[in-house]
C-alpha atoms as a PDB file:
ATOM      1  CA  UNK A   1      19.918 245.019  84.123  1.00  0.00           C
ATOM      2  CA  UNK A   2      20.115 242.125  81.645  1.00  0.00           C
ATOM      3  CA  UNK A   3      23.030 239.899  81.523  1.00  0.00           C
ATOM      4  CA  UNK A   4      24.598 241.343  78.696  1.00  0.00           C
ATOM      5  CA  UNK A   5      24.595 244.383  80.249  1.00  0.00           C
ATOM      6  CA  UNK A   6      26.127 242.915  83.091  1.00  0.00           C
ATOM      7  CA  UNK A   7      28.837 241.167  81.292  1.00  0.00           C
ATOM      8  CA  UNK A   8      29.791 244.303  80.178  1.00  0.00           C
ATOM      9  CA  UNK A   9      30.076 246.143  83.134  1.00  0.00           C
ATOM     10  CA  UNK A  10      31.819 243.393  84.428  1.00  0.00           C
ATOM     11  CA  UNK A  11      34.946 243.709  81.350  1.00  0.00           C
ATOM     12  CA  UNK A  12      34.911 247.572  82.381  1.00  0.00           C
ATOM     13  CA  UNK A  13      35.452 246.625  85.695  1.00  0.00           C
ATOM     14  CA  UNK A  14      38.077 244.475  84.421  1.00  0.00           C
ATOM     15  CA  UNK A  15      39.722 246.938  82.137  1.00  0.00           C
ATOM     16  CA  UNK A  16      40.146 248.770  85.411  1.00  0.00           C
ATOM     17  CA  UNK A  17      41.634 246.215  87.440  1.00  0.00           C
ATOM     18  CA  UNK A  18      44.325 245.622  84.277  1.00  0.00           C
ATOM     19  CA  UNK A  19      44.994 249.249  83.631  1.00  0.00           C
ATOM     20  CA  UNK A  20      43.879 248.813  80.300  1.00  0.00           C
ATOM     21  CA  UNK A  21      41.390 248.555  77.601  1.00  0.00           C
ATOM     22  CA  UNK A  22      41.043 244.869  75.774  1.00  0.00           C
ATOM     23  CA  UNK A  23      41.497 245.221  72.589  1.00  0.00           C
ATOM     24  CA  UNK A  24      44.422 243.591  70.959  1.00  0.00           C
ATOM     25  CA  UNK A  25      45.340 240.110  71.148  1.00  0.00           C
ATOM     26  CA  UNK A  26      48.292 241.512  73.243  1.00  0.00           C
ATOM     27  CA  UNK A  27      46.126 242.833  75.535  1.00  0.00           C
ATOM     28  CA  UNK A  28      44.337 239.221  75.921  1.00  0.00           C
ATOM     29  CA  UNK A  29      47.408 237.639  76.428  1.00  0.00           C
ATOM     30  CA  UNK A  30      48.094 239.978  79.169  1.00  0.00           C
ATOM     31  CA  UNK A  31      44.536 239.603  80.873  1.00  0.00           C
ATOM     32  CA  UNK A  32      44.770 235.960  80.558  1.00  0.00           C
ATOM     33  CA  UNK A  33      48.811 236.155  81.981  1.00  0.00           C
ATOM     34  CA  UNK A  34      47.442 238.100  84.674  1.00  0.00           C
ATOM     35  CA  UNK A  35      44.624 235.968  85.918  1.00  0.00           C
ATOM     36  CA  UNK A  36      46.099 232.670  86.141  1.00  0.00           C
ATOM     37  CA  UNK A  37      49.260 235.192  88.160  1.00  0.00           C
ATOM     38  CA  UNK A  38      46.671 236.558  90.527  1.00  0.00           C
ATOM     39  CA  UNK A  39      44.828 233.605  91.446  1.00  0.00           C
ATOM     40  CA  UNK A  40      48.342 231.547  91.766  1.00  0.00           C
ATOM     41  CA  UNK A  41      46.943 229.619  89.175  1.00  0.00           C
ATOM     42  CA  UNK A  42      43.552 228.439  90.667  1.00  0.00           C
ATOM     43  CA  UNK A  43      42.310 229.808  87.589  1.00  0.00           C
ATOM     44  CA  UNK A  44      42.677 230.626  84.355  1.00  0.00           C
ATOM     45  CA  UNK A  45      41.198 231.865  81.065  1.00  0.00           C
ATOM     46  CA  UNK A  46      42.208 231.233  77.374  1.00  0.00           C
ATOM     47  CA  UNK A  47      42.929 233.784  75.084  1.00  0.00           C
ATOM     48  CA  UNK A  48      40.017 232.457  72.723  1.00  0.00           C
ATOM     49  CA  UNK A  49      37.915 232.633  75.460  1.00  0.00           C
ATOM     50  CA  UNK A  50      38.778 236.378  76.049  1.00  0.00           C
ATOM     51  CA  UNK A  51      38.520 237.256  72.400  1.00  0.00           C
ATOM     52  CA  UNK A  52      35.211 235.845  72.217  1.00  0.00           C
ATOM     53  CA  UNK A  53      33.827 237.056  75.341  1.00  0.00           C
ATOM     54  CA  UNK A  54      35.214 240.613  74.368  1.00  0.00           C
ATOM     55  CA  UNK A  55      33.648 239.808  70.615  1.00  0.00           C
ATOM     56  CA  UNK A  56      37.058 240.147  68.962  1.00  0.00           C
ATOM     57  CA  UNK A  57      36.499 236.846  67.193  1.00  0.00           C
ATOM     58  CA  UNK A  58      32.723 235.979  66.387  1.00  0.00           C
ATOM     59  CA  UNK A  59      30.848 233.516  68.206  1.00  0.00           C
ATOM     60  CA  UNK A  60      26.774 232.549  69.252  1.00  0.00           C
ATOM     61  CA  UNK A  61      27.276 230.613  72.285  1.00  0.00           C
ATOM     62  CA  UNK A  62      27.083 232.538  75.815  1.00  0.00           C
ATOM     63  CA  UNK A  63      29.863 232.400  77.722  1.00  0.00           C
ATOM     64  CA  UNK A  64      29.983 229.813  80.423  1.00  0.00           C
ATOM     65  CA  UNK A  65      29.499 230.604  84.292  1.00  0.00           C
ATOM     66  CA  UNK A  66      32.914 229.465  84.579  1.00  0.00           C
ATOM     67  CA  UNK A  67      34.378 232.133  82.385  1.00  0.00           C
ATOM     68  CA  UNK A  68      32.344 235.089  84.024  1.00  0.00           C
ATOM     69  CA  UNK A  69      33.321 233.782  87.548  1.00  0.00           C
ATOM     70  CA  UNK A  70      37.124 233.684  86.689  1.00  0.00           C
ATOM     71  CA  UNK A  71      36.499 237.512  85.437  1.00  0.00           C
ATOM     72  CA  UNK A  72      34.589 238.277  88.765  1.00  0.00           C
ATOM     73  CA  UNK A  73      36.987 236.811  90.890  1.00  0.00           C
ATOM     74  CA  UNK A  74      39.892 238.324  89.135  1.00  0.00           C
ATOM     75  CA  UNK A  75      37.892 241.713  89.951  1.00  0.00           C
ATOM     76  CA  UNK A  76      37.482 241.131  93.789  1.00  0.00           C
ATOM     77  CA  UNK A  77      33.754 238.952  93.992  1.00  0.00           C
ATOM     78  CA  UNK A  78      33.498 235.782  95.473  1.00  0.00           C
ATOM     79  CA  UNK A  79      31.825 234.471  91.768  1.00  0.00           C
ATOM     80  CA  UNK A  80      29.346 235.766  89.221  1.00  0.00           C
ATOM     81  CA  UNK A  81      26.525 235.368  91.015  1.00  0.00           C
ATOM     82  CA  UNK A  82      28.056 237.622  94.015  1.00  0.00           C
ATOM     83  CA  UNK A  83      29.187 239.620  91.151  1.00  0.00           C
ATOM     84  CA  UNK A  84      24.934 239.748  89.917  1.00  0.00           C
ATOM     85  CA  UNK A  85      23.780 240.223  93.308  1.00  0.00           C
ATOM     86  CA  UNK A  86      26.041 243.161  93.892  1.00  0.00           C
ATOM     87  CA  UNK A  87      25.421 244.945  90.868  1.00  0.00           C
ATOM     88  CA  UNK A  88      21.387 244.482  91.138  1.00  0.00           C
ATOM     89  CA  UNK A  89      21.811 245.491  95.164  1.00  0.00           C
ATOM     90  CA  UNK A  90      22.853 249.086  93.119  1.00  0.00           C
ATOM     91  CA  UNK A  91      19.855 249.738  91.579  1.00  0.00           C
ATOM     92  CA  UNK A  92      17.921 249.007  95.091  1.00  0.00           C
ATOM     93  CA  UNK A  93      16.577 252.003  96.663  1.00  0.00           C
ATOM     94  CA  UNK A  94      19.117 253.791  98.994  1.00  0.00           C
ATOM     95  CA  UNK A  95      16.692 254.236 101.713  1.00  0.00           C
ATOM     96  CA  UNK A  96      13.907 252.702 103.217  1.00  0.00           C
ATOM     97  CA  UNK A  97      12.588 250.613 106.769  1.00  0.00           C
ATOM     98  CA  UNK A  98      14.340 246.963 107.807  1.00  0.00           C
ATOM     99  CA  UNK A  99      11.805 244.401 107.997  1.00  0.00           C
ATOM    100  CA  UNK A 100      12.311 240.625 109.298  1.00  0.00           C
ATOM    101  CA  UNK A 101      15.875 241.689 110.583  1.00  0.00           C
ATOM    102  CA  UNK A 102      17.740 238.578 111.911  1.00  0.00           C
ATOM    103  CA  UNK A 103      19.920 240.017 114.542  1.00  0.00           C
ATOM    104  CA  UNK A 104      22.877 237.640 114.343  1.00  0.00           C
ATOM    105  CA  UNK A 105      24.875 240.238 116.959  1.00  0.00           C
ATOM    106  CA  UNK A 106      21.772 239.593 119.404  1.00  0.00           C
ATOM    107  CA  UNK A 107      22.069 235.823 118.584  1.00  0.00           C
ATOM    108  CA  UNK A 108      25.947 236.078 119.398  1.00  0.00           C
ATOM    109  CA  UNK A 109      26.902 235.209 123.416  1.00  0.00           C
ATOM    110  CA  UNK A 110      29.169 238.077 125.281  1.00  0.00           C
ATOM    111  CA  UNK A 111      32.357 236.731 124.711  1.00  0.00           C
ATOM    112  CA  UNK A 112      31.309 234.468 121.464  1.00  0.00           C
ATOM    113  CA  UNK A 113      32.932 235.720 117.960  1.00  0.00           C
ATOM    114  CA  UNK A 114      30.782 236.639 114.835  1.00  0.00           C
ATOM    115  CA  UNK A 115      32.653 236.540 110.930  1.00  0.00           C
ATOM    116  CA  UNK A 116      31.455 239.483 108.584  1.00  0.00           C
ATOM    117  CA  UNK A 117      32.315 239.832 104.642  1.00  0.00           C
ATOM    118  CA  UNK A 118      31.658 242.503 102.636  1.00  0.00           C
ATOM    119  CA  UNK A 119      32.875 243.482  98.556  1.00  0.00           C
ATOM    120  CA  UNK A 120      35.281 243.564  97.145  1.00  0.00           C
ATOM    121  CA  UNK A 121      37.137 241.094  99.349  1.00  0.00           C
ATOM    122  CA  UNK A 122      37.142 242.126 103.215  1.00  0.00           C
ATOM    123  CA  UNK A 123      36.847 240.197 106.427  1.00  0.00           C
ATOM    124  CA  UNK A 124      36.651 240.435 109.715  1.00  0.00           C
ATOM    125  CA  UNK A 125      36.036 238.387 113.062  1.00  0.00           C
ATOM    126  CA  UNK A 126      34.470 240.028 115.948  1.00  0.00           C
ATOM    127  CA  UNK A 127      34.331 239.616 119.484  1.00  0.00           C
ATOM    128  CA  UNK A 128      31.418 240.291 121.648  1.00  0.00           C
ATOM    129  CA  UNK A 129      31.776 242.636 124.335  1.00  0.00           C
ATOM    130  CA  UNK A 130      29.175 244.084 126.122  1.00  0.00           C
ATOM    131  CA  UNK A 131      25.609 244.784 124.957  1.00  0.00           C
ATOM    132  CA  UNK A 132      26.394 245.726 121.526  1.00  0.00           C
ATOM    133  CA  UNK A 133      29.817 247.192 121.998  1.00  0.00           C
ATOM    134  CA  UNK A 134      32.447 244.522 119.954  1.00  0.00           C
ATOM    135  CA  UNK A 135      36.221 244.391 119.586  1.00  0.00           C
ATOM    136  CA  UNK A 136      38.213 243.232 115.834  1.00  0.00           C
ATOM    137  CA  UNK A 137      40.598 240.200 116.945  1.00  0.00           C
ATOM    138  CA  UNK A 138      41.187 239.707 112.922  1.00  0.00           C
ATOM    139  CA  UNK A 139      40.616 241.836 110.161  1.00  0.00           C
ATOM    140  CA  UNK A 140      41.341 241.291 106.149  1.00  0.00           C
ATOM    141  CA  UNK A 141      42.038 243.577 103.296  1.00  0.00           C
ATOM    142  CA  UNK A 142      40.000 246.073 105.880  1.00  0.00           C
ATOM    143  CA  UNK A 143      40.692 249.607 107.564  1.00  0.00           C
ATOM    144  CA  UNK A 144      39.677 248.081 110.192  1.00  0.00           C
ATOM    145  CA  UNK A 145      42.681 246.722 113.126  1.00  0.00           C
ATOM    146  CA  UNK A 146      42.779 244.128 115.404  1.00  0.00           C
ATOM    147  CA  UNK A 147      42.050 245.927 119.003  1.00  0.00           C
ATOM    148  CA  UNK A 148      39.316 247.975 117.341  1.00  0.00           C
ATOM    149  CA  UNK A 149      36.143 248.650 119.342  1.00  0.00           C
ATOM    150  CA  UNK A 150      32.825 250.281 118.405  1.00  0.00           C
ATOM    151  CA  UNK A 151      29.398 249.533 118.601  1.00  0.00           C
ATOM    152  CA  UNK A 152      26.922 247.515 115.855  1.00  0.00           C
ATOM    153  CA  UNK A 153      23.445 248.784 115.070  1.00  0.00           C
ATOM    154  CA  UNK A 154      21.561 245.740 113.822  1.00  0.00           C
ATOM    155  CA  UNK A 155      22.867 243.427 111.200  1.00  0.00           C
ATOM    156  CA  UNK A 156      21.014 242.659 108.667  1.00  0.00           C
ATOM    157  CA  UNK A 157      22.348 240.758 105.765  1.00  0.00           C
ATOM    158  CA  UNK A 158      22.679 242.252 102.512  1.00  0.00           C
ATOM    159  CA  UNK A 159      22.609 245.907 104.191  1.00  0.00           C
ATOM    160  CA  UNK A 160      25.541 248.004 104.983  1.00  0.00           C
ATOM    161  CA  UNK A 161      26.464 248.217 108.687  1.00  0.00           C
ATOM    162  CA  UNK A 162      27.087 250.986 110.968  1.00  0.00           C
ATOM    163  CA  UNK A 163      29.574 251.075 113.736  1.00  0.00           C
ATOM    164  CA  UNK A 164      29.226 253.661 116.199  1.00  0.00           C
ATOM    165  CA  UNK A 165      31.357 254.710 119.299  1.00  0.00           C
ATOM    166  CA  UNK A 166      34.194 253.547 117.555  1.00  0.00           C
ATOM    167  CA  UNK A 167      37.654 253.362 119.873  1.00  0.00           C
ATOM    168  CA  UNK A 168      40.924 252.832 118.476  1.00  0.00           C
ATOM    169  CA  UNK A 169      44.134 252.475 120.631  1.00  0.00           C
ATOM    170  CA  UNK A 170      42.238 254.382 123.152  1.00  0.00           C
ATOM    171  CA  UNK A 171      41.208 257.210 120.629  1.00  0.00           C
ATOM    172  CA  UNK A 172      37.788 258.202 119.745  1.00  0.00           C
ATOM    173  CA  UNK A 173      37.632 257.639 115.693  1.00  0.00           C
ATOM    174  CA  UNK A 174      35.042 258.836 113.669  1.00  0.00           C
ATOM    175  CA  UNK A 175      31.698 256.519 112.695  1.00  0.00           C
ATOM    176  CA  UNK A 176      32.554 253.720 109.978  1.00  0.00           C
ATOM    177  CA  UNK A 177      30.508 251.741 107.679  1.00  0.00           C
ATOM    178  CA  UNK A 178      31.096 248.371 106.506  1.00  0.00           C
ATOM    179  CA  UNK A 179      29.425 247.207 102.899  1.00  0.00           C
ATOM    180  CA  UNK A 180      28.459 250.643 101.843  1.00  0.00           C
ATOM    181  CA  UNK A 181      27.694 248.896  98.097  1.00  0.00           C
ATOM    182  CA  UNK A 182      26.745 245.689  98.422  1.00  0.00           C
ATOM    183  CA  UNK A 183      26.039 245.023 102.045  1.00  0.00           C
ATOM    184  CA  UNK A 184      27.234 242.685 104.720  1.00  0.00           C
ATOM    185  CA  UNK A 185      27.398 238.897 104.882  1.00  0.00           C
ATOM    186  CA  UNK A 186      27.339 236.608 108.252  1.00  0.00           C
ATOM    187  CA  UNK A 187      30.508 234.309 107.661  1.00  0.00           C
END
């Protein structure tokens, strides 16, 4: 996938997030409005900018990493390059063995707490139970609730992650995966 290509799955990605297609000045307007609202003004985009990204108004230069990581952090990435990374992790084979796995569960003391992230923008902290059995004590934009209990095959960054044997309020729920496109990160 070449960048181009990537830029413009990235403004369809976009277009989703804004409920509509860019294609008017109007609707730049609106895309730039609605950035600089989401982010509470961290960032923000120019209408040019838009317009030229979008090749409503003619221009040669590529557009600058600061531009694509507004529009991937407006869209629920951390920055482009998370942005790049996820999109080339979807064209990685969908099977296949773990090699060099760097167990950071097995490197975590009963009782210690291990941070996971995975796309578009979740987060959770884990306690460490017993063996391999862990409890949520926070959770972020996730299904997942503090009080939550279930049981971690290996983590290995980059890879999606399995929980098993997973308890909630005393209920038996069924499995769950965390970072089904994209994988897991170690906070």
């Amino acid at each position: 996938m070449n960048k181009d290509q990537l830029i413009s799955a990235l403004l369809s990605k976009v277009e989703g997030e804004l409920g509509r297609t860019l294609r008017t000045p109007t609707d730049f307007q609106y895309l730039s409005l609605r950035i600089s609202l989401k982010s509470e003004g961290e960032y923000s985009l120019s209408c040019s900018t838009i317009k030229r990204l979008c090749n409503y108004v003619r221009y040669k230069s590529n557009p600058s990493l600061h531009t694509l990581s507004t529009l991937a952090i407006f869209v629920g990435y951390k920055d482009w390059n998370d942005y790049v990374d996820s999109q080339l992790a979807l064209l990685r084979p969908v099977s296949g063995f773990l090699f060099d796995v760097d167990d950071a569960l097995a490197k975590t003391p009963i009782g210690g707490c291990l941070r996971l992230r995975w796309l578009p923008d979740r987060r959770i902290k884990l306690l460490r139970k017993i063996d391999r059995r862990v409890e949520v004590v926070a959770s972020e934009n996730s299904q997942l609730q503090t009080g939550d209990s279930f049981i971690l095959s290996e983590i290995k960054e980059g890879e999606p992650l399995l929980a098993v044997g997973f308890v909630r309020d005393g209920t038996s729920m069924p499995d769950y995966v965390m970072g089904r496109n994209g994988g897991i990160s170690i906070i």
